[in-house]
N, C-alpha and C. Protein backbone atom coordinates (compact mmCIF):
# COMPACT_ATOMS: atom_id res chain seq x y z
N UNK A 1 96.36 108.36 108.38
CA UNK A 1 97.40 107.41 108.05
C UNK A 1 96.79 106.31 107.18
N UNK A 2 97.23 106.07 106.13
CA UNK A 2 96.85 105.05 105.00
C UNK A 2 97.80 103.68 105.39
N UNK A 3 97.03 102.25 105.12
CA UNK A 3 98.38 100.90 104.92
C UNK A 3 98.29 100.82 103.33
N UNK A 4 99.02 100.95 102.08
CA UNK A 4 98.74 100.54 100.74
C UNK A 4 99.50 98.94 100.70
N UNK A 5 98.56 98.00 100.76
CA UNK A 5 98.74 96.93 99.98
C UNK A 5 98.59 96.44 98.94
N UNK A 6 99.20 96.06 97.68
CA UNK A 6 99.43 96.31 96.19
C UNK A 6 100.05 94.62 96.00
N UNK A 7 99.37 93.98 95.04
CA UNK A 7 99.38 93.41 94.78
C UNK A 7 99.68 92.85 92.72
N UNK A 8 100.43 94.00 91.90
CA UNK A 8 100.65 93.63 90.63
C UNK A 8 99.75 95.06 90.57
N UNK A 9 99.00 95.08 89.73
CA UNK A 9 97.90 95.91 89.63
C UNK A 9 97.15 96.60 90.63
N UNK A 10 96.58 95.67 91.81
CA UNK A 10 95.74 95.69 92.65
C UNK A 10 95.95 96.43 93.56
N UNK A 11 95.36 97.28 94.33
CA UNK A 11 95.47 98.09 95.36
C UNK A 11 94.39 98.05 96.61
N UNK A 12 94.76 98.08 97.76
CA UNK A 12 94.29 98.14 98.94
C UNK A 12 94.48 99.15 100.12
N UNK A 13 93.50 99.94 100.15
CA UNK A 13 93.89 101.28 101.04
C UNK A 13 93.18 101.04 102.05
N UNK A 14 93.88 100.84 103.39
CA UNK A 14 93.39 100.92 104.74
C UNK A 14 93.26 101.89 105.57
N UNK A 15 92.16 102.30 105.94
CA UNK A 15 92.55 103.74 106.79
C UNK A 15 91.96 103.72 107.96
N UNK A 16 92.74 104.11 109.10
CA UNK A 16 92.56 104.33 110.20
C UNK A 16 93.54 105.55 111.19
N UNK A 17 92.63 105.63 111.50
CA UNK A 17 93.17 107.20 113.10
C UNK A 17 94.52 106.79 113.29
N UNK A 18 94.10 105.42 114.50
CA UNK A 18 95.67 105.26 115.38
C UNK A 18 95.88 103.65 114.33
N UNK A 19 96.47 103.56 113.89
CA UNK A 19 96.75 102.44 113.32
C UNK A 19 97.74 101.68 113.59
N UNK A 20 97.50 100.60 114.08
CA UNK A 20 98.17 99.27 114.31
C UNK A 20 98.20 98.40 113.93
N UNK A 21 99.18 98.16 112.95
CA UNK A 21 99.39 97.17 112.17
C UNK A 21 99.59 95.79 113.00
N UNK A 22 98.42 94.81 112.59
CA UNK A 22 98.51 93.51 112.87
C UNK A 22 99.68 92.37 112.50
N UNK A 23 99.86 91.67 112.74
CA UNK A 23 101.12 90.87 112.35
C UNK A 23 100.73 90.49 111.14
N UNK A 24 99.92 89.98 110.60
CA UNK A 24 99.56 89.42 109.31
C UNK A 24 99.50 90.83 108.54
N UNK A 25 99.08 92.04 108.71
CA UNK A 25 99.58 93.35 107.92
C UNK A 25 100.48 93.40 107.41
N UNK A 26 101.66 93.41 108.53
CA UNK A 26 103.05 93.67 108.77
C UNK A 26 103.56 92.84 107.60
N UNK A 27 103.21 91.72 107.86
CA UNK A 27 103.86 90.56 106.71
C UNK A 27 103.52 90.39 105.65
N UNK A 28 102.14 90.90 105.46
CA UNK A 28 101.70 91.45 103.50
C UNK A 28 102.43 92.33 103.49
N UNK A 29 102.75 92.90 104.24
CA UNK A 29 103.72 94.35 103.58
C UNK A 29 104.79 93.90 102.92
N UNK A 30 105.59 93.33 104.00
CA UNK A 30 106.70 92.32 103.77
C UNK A 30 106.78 91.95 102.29
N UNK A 31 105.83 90.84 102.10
CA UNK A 31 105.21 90.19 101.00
C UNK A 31 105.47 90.88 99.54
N UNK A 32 104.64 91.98 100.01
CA UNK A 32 104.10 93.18 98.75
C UNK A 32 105.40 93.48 98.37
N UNK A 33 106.27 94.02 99.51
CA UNK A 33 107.65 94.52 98.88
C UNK A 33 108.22 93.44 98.34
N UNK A 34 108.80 92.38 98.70
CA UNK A 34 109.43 91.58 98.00
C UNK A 34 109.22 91.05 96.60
N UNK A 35 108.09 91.05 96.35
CA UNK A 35 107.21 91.39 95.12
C UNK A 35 107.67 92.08 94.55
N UNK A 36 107.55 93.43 94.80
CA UNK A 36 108.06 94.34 93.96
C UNK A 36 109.35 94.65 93.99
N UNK A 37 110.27 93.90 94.57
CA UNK A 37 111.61 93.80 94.45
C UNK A 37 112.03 92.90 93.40
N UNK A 38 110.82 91.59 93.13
CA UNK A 38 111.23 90.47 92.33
C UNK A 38 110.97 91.16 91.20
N UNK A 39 110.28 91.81 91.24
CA UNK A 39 109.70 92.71 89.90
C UNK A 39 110.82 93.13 88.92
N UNK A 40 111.06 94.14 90.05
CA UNK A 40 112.18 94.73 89.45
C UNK A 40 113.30 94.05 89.23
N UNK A 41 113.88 93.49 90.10
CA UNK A 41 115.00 92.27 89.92
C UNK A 41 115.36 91.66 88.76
N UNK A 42 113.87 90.99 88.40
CA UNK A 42 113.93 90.18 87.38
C UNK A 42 113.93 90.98 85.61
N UNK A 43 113.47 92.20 85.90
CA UNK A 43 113.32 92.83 84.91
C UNK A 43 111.74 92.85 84.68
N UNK A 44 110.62 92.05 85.17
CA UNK A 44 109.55 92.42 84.71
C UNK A 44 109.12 93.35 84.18
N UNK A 45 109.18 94.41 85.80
CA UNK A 45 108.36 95.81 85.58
C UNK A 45 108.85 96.34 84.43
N UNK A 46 110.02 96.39 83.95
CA UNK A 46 111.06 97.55 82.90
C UNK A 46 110.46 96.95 81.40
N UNK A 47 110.04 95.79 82.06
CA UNK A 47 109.92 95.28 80.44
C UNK A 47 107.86 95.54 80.06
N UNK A 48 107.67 95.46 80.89
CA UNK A 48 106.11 96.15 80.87
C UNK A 48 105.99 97.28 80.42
N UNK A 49 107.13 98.76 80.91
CA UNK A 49 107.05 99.69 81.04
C UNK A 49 107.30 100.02 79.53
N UNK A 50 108.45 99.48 78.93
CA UNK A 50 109.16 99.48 77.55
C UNK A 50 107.50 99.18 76.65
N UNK A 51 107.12 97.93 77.28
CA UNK A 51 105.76 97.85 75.83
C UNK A 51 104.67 99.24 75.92
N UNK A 52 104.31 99.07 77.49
CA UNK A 52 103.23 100.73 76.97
C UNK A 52 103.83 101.82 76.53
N UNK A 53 105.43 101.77 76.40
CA UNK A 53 105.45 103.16 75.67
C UNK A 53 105.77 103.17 74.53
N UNK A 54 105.14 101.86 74.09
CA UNK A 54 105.63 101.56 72.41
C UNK A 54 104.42 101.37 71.82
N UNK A 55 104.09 102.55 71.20
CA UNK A 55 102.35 102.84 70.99
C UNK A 55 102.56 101.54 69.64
N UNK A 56 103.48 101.26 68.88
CA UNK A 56 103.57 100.59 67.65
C UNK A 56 103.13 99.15 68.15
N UNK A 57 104.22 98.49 69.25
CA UNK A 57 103.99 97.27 70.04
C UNK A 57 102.21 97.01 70.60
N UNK A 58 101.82 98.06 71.50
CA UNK A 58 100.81 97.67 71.74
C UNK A 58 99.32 97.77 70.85
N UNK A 59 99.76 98.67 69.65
CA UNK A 59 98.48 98.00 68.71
C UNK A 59 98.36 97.42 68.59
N UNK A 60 99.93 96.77 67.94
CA UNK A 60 99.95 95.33 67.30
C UNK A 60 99.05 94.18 68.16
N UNK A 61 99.68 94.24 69.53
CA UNK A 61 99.01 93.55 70.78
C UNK A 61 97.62 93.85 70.82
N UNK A 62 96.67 94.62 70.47
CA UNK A 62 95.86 94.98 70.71
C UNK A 62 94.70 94.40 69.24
N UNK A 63 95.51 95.00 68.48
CA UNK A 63 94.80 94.56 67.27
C UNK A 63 94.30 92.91 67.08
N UNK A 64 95.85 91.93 67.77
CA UNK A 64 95.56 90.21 67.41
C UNK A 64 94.48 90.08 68.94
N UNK A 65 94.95 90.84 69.90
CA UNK A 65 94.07 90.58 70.85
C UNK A 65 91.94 90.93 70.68
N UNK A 66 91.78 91.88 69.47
CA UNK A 66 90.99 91.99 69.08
C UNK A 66 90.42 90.98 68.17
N UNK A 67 90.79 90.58 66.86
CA UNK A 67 90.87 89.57 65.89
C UNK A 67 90.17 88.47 66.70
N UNK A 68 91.45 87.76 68.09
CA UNK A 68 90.96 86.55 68.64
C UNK A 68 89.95 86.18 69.24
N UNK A 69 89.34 87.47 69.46
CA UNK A 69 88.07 88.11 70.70
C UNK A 69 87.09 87.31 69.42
N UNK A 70 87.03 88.28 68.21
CA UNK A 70 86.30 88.10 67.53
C UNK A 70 86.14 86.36 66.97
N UNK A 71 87.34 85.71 66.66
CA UNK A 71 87.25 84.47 66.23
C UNK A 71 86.60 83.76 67.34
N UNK A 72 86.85 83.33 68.81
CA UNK A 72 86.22 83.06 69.99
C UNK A 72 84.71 83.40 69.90
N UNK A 73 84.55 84.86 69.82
CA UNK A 73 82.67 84.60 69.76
C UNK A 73 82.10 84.42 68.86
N UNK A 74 82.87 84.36 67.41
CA UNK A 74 82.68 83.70 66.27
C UNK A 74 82.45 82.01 66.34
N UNK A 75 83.43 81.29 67.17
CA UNK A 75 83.28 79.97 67.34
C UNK A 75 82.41 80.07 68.45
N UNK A 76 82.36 80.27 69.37
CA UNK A 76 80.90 80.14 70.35
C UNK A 76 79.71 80.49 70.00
N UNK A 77 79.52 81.23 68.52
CA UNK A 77 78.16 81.29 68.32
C UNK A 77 77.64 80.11 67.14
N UNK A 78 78.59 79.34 67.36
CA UNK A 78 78.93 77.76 66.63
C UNK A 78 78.36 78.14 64.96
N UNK A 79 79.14 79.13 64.31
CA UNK A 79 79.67 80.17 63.09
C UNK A 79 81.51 79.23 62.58
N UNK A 80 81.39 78.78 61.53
CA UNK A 80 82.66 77.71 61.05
C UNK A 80 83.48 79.16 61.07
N UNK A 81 84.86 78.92 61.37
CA UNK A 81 85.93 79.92 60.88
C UNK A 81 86.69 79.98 59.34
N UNK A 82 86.54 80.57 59.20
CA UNK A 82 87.03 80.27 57.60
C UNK A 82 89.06 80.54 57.57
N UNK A 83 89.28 79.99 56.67
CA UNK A 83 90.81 79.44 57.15
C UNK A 83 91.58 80.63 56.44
N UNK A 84 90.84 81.67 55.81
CA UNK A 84 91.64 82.86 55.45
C UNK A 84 91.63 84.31 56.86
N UNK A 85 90.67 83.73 57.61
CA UNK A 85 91.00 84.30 58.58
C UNK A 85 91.77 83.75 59.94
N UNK A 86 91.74 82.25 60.18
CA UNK A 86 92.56 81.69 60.97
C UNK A 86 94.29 81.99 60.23
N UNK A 87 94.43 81.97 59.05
CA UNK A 87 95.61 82.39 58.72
C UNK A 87 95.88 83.58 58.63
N UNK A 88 94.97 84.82 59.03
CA UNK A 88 95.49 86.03 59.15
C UNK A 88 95.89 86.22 60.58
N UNK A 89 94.92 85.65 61.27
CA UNK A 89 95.47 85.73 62.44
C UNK A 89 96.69 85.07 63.30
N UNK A 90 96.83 83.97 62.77
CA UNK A 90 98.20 83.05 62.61
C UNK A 90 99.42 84.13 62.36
N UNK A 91 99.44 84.47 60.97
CA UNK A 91 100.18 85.55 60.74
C UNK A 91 100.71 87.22 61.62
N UNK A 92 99.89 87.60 62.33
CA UNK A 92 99.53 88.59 63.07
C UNK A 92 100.26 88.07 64.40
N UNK A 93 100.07 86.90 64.64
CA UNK A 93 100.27 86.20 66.06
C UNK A 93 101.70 86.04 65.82
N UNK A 94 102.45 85.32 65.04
CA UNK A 94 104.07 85.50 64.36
C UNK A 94 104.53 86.41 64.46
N UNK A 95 103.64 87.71 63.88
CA UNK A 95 104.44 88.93 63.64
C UNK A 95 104.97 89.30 64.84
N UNK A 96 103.69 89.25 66.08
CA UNK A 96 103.63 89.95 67.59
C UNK A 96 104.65 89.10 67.99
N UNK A 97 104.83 87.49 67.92
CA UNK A 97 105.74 87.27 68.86
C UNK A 97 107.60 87.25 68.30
N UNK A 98 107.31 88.04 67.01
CA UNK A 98 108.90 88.08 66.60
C UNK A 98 109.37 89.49 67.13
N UNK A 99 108.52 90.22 67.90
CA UNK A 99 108.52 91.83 68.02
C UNK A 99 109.11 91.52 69.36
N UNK A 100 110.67 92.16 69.92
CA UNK A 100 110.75 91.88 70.79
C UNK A 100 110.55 92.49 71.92
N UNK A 101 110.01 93.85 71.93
CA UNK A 101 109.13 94.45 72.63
C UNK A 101 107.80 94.06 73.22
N UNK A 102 107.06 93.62 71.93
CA UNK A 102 105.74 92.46 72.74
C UNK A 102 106.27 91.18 73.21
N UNK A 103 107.20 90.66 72.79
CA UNK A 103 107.51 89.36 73.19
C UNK A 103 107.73 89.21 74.68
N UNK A 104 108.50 90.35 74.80
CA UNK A 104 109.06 90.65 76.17
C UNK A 104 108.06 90.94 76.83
N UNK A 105 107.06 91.80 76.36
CA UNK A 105 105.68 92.25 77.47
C UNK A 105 105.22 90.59 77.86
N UNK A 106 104.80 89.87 76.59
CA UNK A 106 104.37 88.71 76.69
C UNK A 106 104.99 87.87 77.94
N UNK A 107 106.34 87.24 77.86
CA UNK A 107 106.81 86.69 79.11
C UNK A 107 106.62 87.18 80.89
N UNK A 108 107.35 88.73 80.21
CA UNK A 108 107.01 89.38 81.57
C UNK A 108 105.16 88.94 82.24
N UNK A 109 104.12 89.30 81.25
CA UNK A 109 103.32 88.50 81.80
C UNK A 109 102.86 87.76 82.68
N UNK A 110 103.50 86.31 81.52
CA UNK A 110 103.60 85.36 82.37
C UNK A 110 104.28 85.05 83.28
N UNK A 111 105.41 85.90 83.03
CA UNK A 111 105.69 85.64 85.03
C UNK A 111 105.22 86.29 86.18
N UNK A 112 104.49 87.05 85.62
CA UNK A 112 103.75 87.73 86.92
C UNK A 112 102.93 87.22 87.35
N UNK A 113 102.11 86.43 86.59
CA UNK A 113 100.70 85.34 86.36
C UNK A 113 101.50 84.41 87.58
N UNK A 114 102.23 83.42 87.04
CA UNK A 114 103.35 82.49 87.26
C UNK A 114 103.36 82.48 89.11
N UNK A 115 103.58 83.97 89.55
CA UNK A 115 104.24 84.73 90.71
C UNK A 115 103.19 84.32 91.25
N UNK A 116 102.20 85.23 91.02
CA UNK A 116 100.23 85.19 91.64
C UNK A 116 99.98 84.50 91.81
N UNK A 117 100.55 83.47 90.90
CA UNK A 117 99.32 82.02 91.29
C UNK A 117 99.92 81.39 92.54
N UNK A 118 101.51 81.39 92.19
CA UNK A 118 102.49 80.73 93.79
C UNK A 118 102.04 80.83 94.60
N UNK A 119 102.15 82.55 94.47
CA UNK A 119 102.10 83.28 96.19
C UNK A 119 99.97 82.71 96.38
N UNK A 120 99.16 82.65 95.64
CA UNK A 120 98.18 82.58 96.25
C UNK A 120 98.06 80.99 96.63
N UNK A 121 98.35 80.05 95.73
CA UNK A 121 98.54 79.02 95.64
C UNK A 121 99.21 78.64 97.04
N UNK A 122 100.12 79.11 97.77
CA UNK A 122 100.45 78.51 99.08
C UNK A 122 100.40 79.18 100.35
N UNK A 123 99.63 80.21 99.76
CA UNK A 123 98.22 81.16 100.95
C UNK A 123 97.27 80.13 101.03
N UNK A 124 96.67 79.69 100.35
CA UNK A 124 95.29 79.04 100.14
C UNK A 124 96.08 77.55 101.13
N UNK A 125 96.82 77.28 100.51
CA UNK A 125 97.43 75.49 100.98
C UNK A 125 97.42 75.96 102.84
N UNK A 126 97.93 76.82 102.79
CA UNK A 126 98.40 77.76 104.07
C UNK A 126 97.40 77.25 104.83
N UNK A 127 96.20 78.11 104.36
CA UNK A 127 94.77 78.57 105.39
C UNK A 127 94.99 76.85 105.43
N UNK A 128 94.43 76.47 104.29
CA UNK A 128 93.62 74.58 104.07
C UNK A 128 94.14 73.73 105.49
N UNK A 129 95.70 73.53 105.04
CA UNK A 129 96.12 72.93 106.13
C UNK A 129 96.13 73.18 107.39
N UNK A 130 96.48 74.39 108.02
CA UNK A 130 96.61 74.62 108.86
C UNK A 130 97.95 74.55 109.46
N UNK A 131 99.02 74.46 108.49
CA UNK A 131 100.28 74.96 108.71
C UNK A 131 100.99 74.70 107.25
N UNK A 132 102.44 74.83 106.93
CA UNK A 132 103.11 75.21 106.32
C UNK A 132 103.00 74.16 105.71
N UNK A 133 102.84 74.15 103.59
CA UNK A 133 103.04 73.30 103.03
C UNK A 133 104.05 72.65 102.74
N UNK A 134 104.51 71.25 102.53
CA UNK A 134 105.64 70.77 102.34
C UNK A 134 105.42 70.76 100.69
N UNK A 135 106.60 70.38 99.68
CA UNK A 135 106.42 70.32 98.25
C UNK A 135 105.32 69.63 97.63
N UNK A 136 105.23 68.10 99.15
CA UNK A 136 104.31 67.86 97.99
C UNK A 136 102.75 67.74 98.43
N UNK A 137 102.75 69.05 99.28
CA UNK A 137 101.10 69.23 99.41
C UNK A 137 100.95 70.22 98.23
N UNK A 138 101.84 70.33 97.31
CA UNK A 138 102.03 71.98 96.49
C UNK A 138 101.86 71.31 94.93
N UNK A 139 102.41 69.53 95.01
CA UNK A 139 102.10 69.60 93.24
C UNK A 139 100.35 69.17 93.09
N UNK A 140 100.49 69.35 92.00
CA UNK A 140 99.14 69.54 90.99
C UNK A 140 98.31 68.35 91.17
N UNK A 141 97.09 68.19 91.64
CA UNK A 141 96.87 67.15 92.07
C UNK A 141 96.19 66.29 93.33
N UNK A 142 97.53 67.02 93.86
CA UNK A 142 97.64 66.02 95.47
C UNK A 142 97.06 66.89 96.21
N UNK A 143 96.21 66.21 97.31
CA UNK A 143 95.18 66.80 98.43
C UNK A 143 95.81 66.55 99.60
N UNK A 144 97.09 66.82 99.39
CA UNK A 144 98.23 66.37 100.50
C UNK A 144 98.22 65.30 101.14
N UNK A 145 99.42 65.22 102.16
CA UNK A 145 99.86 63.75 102.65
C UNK A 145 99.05 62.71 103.48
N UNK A 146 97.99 63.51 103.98
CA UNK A 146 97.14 62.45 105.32
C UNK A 146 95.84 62.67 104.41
N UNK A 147 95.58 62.80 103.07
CA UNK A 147 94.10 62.85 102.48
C UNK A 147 94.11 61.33 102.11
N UNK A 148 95.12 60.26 101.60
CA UNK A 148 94.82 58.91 100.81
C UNK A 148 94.06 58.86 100.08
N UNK A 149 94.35 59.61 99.30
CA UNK A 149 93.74 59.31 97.87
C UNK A 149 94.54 58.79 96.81
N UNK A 150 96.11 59.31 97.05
CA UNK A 150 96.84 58.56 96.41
C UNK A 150 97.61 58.89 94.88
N UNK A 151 97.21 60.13 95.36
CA UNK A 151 97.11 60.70 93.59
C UNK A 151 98.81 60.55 92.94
């Protein structure tokens, strides 16, 4: 008997004989599905699925994602960029985000990013505190309500 916990990409295979799922199991499961309900819900997954099968979309994606690689260790090897290539890539970067196939991969993205960071973001507050965050142990910043720091 396998538990698969899946996380976006990520996968977790548990295996055991007699298996008994712990309460905190039970409730990543929970978790995981609802996840992949928001997924779908929202349109993410469909819109992910639409860019990898658009071999045209993901060159394009692939190609500026290459270019930028190169300009990045071009500027970290403290090498000036020359402005006929910041404007090709400028250009390239326009093209990808007028494509609404990458555009759409693009957002979808970020909301999955967006999702991950939540859900880990008030796991972590979770453990820290030692019980349930209120909003504003959650904005950016604040070391919650009994730290006085004041932020």
């Amino acid at each position: 008997m396998a538990l698969i916990i899946a996380f976006g990409s990520q996968m977790c295979f548990i295996l055991a004989a007699n298996y008994m799922p712990t309460k905190i199991e039970t409730k990543t499961n929970e978790l995981c599905e609802a996840i992949l309900e928001q997924l779908q819900t929202n349109g993410i997954r469909k819109r992910i699925d639409i860019f990898l099968a658009d071999t045209a979309a993901r060159g394009q994606y692939e190609l500026l994602m290459s270019k930028g690689q190169a300009l990045q260790e071009k500027q970290h090897h403290g090498q000036p960029l020359e402005p006929a290539e910041i404007s090709a890539f400028e250009k390239d970067r326009e093209a990808l985000l007028k494509n609404p196939v990458a555009s759409g991969f693009l957002d979808a993205q970020e909301e999955m990013h967006d999702l991950q960071h939540s859900v880990q973001k008030l796991v972590a507050k979770t453990i820290e505190l030692g019980r349930l965050p209120v909003a504003a142990d959650l904005e950016e910043g604040s070391c919650g309500h009994d730290c006085g720091c004041h932020h």
